[in-house]
C-alpha atoms as a PDB file:
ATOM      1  CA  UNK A   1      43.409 200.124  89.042  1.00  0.00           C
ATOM      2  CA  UNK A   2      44.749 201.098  85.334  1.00  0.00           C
ATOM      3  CA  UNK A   3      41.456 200.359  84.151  1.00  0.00           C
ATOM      4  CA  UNK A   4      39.739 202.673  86.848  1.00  0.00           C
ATOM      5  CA  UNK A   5      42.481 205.769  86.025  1.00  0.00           C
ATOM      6  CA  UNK A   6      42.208 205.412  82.022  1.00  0.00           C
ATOM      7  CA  UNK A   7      38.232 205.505  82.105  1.00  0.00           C
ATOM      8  CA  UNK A   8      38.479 208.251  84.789  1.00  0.00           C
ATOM      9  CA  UNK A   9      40.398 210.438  82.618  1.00  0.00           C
ATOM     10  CA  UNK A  10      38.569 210.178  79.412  1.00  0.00           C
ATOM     11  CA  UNK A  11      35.152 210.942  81.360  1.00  0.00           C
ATOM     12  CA  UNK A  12      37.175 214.338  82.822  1.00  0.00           C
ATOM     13  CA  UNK A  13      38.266 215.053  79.298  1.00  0.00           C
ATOM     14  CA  UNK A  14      34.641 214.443  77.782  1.00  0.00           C
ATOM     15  CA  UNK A  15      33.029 216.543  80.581  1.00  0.00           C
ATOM     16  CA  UNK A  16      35.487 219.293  80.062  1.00  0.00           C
ATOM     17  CA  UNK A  17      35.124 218.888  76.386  1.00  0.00           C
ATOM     18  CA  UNK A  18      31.060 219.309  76.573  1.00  0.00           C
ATOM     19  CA  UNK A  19      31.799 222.070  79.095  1.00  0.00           C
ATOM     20  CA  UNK A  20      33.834 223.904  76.743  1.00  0.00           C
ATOM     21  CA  UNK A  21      31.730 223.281  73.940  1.00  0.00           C
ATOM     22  CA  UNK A  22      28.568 224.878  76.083  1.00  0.00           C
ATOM     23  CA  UNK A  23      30.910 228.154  76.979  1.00  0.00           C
ATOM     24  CA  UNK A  24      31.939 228.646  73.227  1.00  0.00           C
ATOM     25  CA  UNK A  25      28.467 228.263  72.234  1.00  0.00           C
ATOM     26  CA  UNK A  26      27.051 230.724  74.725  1.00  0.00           C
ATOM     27  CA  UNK A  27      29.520 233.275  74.016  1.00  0.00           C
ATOM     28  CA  UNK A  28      28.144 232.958  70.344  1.00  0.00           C
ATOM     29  CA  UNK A  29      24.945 232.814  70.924  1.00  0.00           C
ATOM     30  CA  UNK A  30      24.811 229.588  69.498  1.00  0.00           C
ATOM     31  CA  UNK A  31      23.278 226.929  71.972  1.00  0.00           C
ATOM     32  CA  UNK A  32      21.147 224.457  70.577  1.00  0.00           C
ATOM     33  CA  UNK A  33      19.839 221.418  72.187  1.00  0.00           C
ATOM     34  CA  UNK A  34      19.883 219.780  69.135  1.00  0.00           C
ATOM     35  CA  UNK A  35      23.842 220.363  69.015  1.00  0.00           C
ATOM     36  CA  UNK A  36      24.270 219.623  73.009  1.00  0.00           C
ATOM     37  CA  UNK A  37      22.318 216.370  72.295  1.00  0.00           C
ATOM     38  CA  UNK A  38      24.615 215.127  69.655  1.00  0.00           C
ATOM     39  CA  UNK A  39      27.667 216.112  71.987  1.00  0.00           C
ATOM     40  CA  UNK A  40      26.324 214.628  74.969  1.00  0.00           C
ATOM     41  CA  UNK A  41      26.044 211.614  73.070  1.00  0.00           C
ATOM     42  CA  UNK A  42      29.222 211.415  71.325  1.00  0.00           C
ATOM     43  CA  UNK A  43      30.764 211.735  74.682  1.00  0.00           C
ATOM     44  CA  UNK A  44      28.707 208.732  75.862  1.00  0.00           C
ATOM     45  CA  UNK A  45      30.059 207.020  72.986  1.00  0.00           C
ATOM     46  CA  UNK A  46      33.420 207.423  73.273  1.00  0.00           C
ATOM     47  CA  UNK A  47      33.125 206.123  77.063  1.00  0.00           C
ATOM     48  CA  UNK A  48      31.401 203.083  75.578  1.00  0.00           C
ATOM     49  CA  UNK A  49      34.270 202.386  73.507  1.00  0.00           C
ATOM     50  CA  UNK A  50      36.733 203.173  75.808  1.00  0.00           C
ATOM     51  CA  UNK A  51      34.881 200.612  78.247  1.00  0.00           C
ATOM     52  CA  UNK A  52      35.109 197.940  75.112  1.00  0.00           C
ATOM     53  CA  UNK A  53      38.770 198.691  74.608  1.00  0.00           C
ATOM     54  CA  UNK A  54      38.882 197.956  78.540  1.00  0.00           C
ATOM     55  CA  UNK A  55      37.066 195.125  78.553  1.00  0.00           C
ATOM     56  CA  UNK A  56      39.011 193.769  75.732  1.00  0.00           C
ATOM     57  CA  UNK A  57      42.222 194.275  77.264  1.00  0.00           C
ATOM     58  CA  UNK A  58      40.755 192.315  80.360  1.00  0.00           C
ATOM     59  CA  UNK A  59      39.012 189.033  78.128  1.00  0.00           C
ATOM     60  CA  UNK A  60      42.089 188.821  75.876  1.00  0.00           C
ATOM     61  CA  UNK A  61      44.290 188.219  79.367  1.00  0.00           C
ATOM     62  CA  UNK A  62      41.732 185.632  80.256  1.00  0.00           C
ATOM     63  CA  UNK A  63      42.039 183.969  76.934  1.00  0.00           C
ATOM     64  CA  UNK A  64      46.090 183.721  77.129  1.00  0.00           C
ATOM     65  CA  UNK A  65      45.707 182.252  80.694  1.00  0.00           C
ATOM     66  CA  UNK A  66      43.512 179.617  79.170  1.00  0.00           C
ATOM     67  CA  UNK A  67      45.998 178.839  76.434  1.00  0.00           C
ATOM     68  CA  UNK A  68      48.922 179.360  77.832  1.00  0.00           C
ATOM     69  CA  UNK A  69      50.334 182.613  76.106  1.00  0.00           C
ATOM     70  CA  UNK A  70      48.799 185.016  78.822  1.00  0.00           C
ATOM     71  CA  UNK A  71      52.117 187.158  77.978  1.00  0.00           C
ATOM     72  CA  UNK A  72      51.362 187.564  74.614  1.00  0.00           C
ATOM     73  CA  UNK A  73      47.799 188.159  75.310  1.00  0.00           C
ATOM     74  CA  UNK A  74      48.673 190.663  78.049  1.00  0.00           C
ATOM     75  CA  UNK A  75      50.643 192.766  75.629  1.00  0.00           C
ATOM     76  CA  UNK A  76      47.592 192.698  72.607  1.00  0.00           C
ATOM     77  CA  UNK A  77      45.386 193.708  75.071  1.00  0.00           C
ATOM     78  CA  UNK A  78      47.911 196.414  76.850  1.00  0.00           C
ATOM     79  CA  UNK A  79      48.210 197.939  73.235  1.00  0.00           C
ATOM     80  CA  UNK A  80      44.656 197.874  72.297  1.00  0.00           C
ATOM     81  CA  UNK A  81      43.751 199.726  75.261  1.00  0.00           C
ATOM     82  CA  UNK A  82      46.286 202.301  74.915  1.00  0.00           C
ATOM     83  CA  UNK A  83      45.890 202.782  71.605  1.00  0.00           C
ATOM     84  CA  UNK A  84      42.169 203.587  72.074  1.00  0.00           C
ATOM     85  CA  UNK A  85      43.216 205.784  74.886  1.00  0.00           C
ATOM     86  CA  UNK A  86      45.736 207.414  72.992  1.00  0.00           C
ATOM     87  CA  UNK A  87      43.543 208.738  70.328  1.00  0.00           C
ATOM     88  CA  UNK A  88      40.390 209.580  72.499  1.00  0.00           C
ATOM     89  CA  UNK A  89      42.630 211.498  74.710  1.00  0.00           C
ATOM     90  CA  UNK A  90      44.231 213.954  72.073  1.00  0.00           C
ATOM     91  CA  UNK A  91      41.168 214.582  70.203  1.00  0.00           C
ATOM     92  CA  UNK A  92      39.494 215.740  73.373  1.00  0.00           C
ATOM     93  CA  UNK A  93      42.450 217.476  74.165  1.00  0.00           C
ATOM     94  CA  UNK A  94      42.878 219.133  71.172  1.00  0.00           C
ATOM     95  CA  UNK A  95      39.173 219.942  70.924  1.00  0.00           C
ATOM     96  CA  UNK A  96      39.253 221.604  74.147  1.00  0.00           C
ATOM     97  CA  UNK A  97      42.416 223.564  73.200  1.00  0.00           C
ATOM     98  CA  UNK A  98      39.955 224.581  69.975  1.00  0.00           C
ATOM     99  CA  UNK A  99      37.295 225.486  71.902  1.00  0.00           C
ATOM    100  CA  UNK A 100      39.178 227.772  74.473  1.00  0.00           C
ATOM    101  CA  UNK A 101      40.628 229.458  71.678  1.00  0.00           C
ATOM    102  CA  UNK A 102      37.427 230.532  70.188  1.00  0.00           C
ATOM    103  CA  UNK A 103      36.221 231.470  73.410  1.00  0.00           C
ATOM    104  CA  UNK A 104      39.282 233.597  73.840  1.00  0.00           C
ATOM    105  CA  UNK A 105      40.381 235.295  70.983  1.00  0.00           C
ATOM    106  CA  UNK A 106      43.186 236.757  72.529  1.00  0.00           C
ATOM    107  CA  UNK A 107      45.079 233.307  73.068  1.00  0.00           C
ATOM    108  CA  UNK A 108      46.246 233.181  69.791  1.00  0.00           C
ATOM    109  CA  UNK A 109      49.242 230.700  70.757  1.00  0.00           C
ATOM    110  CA  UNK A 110      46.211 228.010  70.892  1.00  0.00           C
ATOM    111  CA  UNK A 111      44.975 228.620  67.359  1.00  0.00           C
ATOM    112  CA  UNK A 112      48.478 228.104  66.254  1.00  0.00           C
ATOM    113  CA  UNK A 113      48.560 224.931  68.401  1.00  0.00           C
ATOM    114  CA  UNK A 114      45.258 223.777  66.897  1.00  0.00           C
ATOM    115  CA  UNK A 115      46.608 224.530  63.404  1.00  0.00           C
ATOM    116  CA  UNK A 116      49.200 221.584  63.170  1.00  0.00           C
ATOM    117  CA  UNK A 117      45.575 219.432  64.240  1.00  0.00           C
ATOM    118  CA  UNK A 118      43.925 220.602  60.841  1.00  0.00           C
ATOM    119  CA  UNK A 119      42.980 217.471  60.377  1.00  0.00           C
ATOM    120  CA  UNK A 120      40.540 217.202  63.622  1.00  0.00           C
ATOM    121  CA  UNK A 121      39.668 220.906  62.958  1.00  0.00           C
ATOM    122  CA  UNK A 122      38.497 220.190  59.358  1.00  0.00           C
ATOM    123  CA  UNK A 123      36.269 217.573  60.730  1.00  0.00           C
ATOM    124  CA  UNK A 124      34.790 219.007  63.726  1.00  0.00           C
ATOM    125  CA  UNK A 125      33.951 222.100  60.959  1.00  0.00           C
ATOM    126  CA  UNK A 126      31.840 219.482  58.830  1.00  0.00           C
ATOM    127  CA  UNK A 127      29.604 218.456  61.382  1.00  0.00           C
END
């Protein structure tokens, strides 16, 4: 069932990201399907690899049952798919927050929030 809730939320958060993304885009009269295609599939992506960090939690259980150390194997694969989870959650979230506050100027308590993310800012600004 964890497997079911962590891929459930990251394809909310990548919907709601590529929703976002849309709005802000409109509102600046700046939708291109060139730049909704390479969205659309970077979300698509980052389900894939959330389904690999799933499935990888899942095969290295298998393997510890097999040689004994299904403990030890339980915990590699626990943090492997929380660690994937962990970092495709906040960069959606913190791309949404971005989005929302280009879409609404007037929430300047996001772009302050977005600030200490320069990092993901600076790179989302490249591409």
């Amino acid at each position: 069932m964890k497997y079911i809730v962590m891929l459930m939320i990251v394809i909310g958060l990548a919907l709601a990201d590529f929703a976002t993304g849309w709005i802000k885009a409109y509102c600046k009269g700046d939708v291109r399907s060139s730049k909704m295609r390479k969205g659309g599939l970077n979300k698509l992506a980052e389900i894939v690899v959330m389904g690999v960090a799933i499935g990888s939690e899942i095969g290295f259980e298998q393997l510890g049952h097999y040689y004994g150390h299904s403990e030890l194997a339980g915990i590699a694969g626990t943090i492997t798919a929380l660690a994937v989870f962990g970092y495709i959650f906040t960069m959606e979230v913190v791309s949404i927050l971005e989005n929302y506050g280009e879409i609404n100027p007037q929430a300047s308590w996001i772009n302050k929030i977005v600030a200490k993310f320069g990092v993901f800012k600076d790179k989302d600004k490249e591409d």
